[in-house]
C-alpha atoms as a PDB file:
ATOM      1  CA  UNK A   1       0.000   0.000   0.000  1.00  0.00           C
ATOM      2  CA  UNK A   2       1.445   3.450  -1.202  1.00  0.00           C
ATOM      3  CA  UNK A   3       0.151   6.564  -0.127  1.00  0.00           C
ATOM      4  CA  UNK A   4       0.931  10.226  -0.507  1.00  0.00           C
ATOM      5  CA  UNK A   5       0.487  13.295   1.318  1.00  0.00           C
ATOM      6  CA  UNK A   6      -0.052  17.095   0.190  1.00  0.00           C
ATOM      7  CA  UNK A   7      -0.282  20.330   2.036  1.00  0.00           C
ATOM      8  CA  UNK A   8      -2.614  22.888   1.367  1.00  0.00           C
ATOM      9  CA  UNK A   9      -1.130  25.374   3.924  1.00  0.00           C
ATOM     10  CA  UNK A  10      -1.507  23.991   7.745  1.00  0.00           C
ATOM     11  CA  UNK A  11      -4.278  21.736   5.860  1.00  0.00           C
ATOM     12  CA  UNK A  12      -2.568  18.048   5.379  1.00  0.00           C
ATOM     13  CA  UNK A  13      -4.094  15.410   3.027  1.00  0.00           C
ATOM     14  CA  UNK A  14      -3.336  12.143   3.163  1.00  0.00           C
ATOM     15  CA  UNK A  15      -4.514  10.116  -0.150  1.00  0.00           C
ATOM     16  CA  UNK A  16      -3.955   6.196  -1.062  1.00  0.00           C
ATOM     17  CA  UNK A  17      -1.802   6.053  -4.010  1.00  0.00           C
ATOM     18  CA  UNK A  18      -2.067   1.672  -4.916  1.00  0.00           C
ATOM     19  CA  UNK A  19      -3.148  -1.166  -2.983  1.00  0.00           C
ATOM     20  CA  UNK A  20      -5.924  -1.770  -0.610  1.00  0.00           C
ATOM     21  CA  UNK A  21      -5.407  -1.861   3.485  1.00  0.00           C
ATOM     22  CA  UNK A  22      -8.844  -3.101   4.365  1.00  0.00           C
ATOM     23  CA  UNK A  23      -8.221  -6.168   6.540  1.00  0.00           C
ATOM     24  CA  UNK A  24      -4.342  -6.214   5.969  1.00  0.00           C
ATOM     25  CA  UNK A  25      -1.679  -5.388   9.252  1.00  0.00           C
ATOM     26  CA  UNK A  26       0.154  -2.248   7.943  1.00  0.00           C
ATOM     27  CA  UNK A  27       3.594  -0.873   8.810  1.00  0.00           C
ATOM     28  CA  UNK A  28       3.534   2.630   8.198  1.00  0.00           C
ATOM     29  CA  UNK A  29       6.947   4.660   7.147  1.00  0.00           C
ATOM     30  CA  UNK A  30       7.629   8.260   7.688  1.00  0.00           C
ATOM     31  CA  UNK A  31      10.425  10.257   7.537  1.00  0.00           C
ATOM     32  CA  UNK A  32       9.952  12.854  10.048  1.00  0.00           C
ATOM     33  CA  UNK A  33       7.232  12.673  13.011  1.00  0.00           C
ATOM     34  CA  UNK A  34       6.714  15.796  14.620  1.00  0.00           C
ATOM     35  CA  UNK A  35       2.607  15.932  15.668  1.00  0.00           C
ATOM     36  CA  UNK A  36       1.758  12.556  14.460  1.00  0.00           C
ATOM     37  CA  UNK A  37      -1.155  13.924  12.065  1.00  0.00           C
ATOM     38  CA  UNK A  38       0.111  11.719   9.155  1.00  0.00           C
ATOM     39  CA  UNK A  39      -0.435   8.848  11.689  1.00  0.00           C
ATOM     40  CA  UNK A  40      -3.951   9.807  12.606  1.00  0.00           C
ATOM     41  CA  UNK A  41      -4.863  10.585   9.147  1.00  0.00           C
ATOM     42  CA  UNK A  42      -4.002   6.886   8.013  1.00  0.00           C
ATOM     43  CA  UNK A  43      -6.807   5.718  10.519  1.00  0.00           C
END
């Protein structure tokens, strides 16, 4: 599963890129965490 993520000034969007999590164990990467809002928008 790939996603990416865009800003739209403090506004982050997260969108699914290929692949489908539904049911699946995911690992998620990132480079830098500094509030964690990439992790909560992959919920």
């Amino acid at each position: 599963v790939i996603c990416t993520k865009v800003r739209e000034g403090d506004k982050r969007i997260v969108r699914l890129k290929e692949g489908n999590p539904a049911g699946c164990h995911v690992v998620i990467v990132d480079d830098l965490v500094q509030s964690g809002g990439t992790l909560i928008e992959c919920q």
